[in-house]
PDB file of N, CA and C in Angstrom:
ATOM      1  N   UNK A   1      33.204 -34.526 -40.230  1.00  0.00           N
ATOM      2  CA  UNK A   1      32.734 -33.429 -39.392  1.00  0.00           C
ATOM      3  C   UNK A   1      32.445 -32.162 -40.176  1.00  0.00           C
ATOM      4  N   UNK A   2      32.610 -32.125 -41.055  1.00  0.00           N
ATOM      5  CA  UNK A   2      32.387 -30.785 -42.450  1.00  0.00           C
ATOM      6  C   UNK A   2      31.130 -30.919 -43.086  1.00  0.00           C
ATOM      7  N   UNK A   3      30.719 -30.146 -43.243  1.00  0.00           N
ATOM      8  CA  UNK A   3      29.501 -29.905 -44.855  1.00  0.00           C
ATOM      9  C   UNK A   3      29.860 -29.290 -46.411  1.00  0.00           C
ATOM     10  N   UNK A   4      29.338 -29.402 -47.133  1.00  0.00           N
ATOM     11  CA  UNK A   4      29.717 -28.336 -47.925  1.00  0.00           C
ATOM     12  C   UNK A   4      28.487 -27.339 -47.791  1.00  0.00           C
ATOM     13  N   UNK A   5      29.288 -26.750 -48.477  1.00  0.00           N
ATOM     14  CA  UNK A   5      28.432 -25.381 -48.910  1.00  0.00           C
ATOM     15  C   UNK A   5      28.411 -24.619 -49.971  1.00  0.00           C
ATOM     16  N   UNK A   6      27.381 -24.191 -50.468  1.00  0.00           N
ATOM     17  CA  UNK A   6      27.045 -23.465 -51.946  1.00  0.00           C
ATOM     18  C   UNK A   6      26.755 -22.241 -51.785  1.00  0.00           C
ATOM     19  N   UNK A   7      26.780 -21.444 -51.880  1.00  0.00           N
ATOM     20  CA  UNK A   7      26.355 -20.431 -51.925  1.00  0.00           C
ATOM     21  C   UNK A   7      26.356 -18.884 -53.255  1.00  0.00           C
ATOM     22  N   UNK A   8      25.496 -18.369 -53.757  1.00  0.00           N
ATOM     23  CA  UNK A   8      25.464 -17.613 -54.518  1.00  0.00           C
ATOM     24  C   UNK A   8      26.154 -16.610 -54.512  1.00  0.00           C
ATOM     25  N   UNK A   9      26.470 -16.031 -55.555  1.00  0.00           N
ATOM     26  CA  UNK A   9      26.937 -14.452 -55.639  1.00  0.00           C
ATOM     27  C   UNK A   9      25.684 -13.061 -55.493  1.00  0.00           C
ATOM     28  N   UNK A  10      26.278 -12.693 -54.341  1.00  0.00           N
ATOM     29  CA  UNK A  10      25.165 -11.469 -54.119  1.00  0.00           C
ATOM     30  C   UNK A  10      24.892 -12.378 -52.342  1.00  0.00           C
ATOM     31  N   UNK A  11      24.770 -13.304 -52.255  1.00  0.00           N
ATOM     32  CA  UNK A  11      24.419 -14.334 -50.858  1.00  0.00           C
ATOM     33  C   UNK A  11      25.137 -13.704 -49.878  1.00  0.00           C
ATOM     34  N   UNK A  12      24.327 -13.089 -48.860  1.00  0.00           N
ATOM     35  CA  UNK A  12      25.205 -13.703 -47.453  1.00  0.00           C
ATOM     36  C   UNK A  12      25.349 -14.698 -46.591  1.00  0.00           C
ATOM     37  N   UNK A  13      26.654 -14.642 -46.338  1.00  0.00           N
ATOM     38  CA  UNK A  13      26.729 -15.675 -45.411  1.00  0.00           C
ATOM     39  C   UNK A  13      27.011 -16.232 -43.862  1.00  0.00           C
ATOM     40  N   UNK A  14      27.455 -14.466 -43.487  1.00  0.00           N
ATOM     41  CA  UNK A  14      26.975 -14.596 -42.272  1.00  0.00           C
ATOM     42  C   UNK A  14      27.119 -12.661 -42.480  1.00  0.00           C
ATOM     43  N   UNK A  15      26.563 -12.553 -40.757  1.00  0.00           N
ATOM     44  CA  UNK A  15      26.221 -11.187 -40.728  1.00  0.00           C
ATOM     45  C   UNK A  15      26.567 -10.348 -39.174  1.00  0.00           C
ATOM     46  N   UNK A  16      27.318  -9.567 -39.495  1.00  0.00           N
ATOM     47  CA  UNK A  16      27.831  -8.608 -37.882  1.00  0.00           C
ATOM     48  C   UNK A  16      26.941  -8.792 -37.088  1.00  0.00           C
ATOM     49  N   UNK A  17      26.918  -9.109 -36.143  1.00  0.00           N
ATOM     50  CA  UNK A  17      26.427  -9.250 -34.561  1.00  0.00           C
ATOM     51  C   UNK A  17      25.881 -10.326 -34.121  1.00  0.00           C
ATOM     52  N   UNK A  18      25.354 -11.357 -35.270  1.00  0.00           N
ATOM     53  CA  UNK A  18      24.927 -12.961 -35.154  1.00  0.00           C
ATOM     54  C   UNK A  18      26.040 -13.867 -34.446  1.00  0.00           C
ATOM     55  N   UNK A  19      25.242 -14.660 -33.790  1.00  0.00           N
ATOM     56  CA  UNK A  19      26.079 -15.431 -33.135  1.00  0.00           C
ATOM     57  C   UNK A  19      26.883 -16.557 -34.280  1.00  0.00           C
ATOM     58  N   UNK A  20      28.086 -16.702 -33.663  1.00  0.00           N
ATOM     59  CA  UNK A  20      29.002 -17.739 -34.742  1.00  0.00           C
ATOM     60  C   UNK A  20      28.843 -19.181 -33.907  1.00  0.00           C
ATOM     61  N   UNK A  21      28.439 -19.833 -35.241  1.00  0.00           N
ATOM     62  CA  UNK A  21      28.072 -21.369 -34.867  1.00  0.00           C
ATOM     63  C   UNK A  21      28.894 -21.987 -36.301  1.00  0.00           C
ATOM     64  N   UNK A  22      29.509 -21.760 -36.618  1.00  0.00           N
ATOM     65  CA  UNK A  22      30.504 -22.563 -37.622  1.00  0.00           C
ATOM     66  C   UNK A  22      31.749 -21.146 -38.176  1.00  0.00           C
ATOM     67  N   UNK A  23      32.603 -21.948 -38.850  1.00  0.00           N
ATOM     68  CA  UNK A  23      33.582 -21.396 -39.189  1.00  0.00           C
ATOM     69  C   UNK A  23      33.727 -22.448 -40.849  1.00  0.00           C
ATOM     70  N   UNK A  24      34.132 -21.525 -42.060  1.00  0.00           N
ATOM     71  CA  UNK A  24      34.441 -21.469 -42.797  1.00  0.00           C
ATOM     72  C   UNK A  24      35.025 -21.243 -43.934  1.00  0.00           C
ATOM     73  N   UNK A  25      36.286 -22.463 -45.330  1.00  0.00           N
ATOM     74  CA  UNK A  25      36.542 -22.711 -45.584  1.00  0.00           C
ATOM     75  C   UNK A  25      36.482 -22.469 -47.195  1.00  0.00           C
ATOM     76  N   UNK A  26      36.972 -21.787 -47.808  1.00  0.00           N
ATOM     77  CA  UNK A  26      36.372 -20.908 -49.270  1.00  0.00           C
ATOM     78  C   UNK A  26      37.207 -21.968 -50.136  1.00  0.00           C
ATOM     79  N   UNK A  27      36.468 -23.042 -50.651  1.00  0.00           N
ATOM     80  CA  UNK A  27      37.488 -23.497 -51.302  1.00  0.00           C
ATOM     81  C   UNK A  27      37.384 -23.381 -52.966  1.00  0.00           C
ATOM     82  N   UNK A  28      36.053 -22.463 -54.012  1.00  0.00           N
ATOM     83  CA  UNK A  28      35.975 -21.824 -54.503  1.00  0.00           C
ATOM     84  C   UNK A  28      35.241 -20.320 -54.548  1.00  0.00           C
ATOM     85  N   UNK A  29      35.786 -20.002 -55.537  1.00  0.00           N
ATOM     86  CA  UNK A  29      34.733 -18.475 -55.620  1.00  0.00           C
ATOM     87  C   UNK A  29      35.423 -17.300 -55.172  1.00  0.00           C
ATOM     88  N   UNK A  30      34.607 -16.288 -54.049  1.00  0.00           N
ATOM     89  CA  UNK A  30      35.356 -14.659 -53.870  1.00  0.00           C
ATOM     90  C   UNK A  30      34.448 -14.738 -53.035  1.00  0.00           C
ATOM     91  N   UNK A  31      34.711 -14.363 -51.546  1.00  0.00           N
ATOM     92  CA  UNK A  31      33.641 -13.352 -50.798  1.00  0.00           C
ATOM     93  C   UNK A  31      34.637 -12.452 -50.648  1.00  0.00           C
ATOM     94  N   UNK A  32      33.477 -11.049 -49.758  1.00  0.00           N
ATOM     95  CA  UNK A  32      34.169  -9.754 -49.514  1.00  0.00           C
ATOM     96  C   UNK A  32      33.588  -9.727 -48.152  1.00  0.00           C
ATOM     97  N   UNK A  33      34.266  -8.893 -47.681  1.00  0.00           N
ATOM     98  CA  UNK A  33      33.886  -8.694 -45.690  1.00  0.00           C
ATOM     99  C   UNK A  33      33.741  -7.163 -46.251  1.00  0.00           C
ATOM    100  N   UNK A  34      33.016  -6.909 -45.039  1.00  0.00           N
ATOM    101  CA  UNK A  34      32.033  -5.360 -44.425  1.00  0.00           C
ATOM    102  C   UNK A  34      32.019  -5.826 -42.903  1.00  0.00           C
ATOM    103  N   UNK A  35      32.438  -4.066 -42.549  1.00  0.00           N
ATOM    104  CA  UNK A  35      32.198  -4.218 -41.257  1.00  0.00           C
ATOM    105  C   UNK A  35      31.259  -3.058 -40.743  1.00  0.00           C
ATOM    106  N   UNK A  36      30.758  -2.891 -40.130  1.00  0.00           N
ATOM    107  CA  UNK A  36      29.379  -1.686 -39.866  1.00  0.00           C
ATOM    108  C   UNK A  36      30.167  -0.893 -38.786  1.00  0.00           C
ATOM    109  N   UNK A  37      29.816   0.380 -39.145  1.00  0.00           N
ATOM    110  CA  UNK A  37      30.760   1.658 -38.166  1.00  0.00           C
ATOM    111  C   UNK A  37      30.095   1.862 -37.552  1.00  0.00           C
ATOM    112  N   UNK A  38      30.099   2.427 -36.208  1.00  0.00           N
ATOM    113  CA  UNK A  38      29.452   3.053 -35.420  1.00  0.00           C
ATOM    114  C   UNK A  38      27.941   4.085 -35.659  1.00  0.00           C
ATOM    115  N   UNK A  39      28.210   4.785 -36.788  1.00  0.00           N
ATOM    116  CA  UNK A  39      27.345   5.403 -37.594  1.00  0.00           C
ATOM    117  C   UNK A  39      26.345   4.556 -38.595  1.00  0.00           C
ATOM    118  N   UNK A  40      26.222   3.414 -38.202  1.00  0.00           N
ATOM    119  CA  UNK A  40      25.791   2.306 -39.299  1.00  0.00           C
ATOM    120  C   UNK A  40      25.949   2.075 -40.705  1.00  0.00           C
ATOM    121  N   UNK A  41      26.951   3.079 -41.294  1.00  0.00           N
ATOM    122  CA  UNK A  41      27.322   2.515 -42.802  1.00  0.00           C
ATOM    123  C   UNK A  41      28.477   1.611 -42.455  1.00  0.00           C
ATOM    124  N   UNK A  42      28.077   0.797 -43.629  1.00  0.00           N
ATOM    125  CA  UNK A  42      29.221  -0.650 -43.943  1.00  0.00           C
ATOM    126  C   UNK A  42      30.436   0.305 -44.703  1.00  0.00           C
ATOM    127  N   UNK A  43      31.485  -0.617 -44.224  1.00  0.00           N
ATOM    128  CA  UNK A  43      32.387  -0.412 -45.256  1.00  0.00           C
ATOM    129  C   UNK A  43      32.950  -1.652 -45.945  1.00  0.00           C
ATOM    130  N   UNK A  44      33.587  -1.847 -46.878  1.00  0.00           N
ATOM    131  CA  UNK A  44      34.088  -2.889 -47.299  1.00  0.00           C
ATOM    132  C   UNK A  44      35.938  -2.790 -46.537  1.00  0.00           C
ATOM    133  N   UNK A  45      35.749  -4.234 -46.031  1.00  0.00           N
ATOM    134  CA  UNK A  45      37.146  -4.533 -45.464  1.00  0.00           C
ATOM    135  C   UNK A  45      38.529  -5.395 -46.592  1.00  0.00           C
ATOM    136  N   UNK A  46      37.902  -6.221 -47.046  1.00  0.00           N
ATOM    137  CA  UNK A  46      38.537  -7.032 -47.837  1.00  0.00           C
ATOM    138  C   UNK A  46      38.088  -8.148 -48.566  1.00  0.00           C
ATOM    139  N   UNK A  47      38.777  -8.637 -49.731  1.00  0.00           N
ATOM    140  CA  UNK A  47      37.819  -9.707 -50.290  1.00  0.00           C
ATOM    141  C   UNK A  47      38.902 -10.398 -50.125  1.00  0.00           C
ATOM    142  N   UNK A  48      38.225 -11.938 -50.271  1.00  0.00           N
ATOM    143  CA  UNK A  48      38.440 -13.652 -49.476  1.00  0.00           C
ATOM    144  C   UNK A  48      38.732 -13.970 -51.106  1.00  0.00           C
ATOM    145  N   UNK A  49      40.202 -14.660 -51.334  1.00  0.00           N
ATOM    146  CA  UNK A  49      40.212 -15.661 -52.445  1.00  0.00           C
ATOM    147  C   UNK A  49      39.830 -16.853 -51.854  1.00  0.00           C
ATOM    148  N   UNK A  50      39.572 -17.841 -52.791  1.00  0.00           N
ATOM    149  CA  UNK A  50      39.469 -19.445 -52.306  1.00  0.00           C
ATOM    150  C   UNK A  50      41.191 -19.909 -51.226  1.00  0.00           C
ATOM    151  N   UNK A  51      40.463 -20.978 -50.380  1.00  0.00           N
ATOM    152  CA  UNK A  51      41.386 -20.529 -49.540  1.00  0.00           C
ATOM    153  C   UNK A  51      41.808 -20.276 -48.590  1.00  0.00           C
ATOM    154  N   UNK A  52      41.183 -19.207 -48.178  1.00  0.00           N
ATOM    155  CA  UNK A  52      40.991 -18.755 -46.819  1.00  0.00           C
ATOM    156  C   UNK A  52      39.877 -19.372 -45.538  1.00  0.00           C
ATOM    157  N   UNK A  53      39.852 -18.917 -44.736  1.00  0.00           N
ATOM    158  CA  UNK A  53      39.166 -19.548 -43.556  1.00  0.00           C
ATOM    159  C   UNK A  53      38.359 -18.389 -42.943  1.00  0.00           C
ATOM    160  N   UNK A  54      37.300 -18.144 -42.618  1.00  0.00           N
ATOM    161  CA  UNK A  54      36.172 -17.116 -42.325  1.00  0.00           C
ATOM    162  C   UNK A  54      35.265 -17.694 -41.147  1.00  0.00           C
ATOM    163  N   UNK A  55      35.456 -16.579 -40.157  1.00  0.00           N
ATOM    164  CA  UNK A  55      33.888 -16.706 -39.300  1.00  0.00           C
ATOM    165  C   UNK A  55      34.716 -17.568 -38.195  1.00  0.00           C
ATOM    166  N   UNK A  56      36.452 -18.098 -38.401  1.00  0.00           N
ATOM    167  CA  UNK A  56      36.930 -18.831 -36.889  1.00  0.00           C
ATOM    168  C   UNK A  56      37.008 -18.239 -35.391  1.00  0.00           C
ATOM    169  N   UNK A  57      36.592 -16.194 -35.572  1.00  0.00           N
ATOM    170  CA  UNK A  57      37.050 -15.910 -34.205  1.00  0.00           C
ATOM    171  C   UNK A  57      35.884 -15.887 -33.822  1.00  0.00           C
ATOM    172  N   UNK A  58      34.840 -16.473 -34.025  1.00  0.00           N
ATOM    173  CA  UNK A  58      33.388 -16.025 -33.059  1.00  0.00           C
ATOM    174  C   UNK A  58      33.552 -17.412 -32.759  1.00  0.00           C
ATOM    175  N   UNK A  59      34.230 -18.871 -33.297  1.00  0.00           N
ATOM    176  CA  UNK A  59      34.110 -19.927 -32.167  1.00  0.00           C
ATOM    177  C   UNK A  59      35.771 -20.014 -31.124  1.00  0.00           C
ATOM    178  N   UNK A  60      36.619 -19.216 -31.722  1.00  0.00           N
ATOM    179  CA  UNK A  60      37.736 -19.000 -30.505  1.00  0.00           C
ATOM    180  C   UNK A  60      37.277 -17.957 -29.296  1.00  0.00           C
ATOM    181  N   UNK A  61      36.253 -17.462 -29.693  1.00  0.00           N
ATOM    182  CA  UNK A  61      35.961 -15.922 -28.505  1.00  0.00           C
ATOM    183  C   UNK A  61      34.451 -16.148 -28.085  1.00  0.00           C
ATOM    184  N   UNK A  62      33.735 -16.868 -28.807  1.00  0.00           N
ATOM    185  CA  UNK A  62      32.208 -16.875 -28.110  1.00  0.00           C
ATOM    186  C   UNK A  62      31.423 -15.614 -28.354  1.00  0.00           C
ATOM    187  N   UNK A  63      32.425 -15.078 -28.953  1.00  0.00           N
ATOM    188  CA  UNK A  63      31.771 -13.529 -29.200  1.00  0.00           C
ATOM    189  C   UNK A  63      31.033 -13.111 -30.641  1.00  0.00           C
ATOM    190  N   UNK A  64      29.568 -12.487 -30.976  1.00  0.00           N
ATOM    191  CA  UNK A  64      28.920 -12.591 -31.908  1.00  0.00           C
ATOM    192  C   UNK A  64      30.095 -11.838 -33.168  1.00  0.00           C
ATOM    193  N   UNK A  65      29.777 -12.071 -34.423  1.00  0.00           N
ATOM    194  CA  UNK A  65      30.438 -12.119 -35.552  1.00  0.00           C
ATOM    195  C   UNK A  65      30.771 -10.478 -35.625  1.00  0.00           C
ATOM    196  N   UNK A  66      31.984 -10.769 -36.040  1.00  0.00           N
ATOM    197  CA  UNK A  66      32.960  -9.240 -36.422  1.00  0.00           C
ATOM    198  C   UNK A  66      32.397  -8.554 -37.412  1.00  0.00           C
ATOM    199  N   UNK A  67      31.688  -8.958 -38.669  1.00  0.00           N
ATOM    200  CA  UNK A  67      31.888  -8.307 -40.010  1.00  0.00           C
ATOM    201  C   UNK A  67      30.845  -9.395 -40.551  1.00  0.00           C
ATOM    202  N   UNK A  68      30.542  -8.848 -41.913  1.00  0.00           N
ATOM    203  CA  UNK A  68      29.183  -9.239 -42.437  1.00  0.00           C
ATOM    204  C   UNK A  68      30.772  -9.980 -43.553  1.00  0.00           C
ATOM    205  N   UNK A  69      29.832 -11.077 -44.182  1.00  0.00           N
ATOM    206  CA  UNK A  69      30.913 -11.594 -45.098  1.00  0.00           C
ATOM    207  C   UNK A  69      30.066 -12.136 -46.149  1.00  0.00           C
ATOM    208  N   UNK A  70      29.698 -11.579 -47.623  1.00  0.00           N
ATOM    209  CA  UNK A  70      29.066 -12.114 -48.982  1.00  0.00           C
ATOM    210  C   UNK A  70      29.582 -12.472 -49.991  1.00  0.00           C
ATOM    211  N   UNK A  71      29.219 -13.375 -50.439  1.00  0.00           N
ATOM    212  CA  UNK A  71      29.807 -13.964 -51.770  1.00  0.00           C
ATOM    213  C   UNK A  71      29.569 -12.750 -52.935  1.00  0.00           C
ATOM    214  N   UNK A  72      30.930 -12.523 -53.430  1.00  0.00           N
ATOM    215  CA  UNK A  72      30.765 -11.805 -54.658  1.00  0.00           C
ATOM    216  C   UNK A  72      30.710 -12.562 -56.173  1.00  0.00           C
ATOM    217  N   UNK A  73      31.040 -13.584 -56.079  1.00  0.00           N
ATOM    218  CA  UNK A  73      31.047 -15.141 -57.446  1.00  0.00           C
ATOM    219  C   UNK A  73      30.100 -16.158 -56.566  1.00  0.00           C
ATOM    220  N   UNK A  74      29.737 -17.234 -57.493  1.00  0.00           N
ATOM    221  CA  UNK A  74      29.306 -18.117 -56.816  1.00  0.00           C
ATOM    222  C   UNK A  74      30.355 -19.129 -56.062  1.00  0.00           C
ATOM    223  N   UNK A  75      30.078 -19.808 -54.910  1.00  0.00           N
ATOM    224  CA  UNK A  75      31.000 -20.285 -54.108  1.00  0.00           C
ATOM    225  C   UNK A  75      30.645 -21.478 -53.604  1.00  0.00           C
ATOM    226  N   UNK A  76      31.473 -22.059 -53.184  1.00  0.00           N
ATOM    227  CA  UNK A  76      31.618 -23.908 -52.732  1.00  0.00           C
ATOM    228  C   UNK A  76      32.315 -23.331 -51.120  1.00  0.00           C
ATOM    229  N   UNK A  77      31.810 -23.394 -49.921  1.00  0.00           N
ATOM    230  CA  UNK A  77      32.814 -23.781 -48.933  1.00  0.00           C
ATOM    231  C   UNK A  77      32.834 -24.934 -48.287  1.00  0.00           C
ATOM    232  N   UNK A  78      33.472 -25.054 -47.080  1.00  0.00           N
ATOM    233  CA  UNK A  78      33.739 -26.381 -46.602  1.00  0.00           C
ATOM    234  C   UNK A  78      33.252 -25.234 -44.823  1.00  0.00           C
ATOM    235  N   UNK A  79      32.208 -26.278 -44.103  1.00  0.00           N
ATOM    236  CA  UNK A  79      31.920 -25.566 -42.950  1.00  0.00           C
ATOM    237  C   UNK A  79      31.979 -26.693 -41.965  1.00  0.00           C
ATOM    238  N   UNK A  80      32.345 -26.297 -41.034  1.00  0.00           N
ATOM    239  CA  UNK A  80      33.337 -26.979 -39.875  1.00  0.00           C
ATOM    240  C   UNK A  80      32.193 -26.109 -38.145  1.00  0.00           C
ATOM    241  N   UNK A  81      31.342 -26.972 -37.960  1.00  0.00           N
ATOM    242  CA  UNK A  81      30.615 -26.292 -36.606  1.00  0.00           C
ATOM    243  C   UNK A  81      31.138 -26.506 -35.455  1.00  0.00           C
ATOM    244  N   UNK A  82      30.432 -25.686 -34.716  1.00  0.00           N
ATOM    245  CA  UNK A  82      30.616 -25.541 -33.387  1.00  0.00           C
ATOM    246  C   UNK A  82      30.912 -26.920 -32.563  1.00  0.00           C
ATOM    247  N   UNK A  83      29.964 -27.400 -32.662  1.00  0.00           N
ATOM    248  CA  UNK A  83      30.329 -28.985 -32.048  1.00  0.00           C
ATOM    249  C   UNK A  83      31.503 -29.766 -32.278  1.00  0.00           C
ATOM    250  N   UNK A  84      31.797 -29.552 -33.828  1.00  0.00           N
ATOM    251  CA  UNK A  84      33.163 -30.483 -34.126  1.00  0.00           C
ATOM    252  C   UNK A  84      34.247 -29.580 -33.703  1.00  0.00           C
ATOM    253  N   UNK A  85      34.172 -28.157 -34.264  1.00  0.00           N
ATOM    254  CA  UNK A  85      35.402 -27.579 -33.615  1.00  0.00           C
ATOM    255  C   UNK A  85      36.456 -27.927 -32.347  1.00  0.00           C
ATOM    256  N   UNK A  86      34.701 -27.777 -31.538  1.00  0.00           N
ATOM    257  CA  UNK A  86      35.442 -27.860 -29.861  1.00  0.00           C
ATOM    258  C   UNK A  86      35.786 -29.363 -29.828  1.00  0.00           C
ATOM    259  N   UNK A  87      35.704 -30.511 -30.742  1.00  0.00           N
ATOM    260  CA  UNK A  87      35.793 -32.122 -30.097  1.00  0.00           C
ATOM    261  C   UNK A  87      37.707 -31.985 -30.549  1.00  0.00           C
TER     262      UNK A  87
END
């Protein structure tokens, strides 16, 4: 039920207000989260070691994505969609 995933440094990989259709699995590399203020500058929230799990509350809430999230190294994840989630 997984894919992998590649993704570059400098890449995004998902982005504040898009709808979440997978959730993902850093199992190398670095991303960093940004979240956009009211005033529209980003800020940086935190960076992701390998590891972690990204992008799960937009398929627990239905609600479009919290925070922009980019690879700062190049990266391998493991992505887990919408469809398999809910089975």
């Amino acid at each position: 039920h997984v894919t992998w995933v590649e993704i570059a440094g400098g890449d995004t990989l998902m982005t504040q207000g898009e709808a979440g259709d997978a959730m993902y699995l850093s199992v190398t590399g670095r991303l960093r989260v940004y979240v956009r203020d009211a005033d529209g500058s980003e800020r940086k929230v935190r960076d992701l070691p390998r590891g972690e799990i990204v992008g799960e509350m937009s398929l627990y809430t239905d609600e479009p994505r919290s925070a922009t999230v980019v690879a700062i190294r190049d990266s391998v994840l493991v992505r887990l969609g919408r469809d398999a989630f809910q089975q």
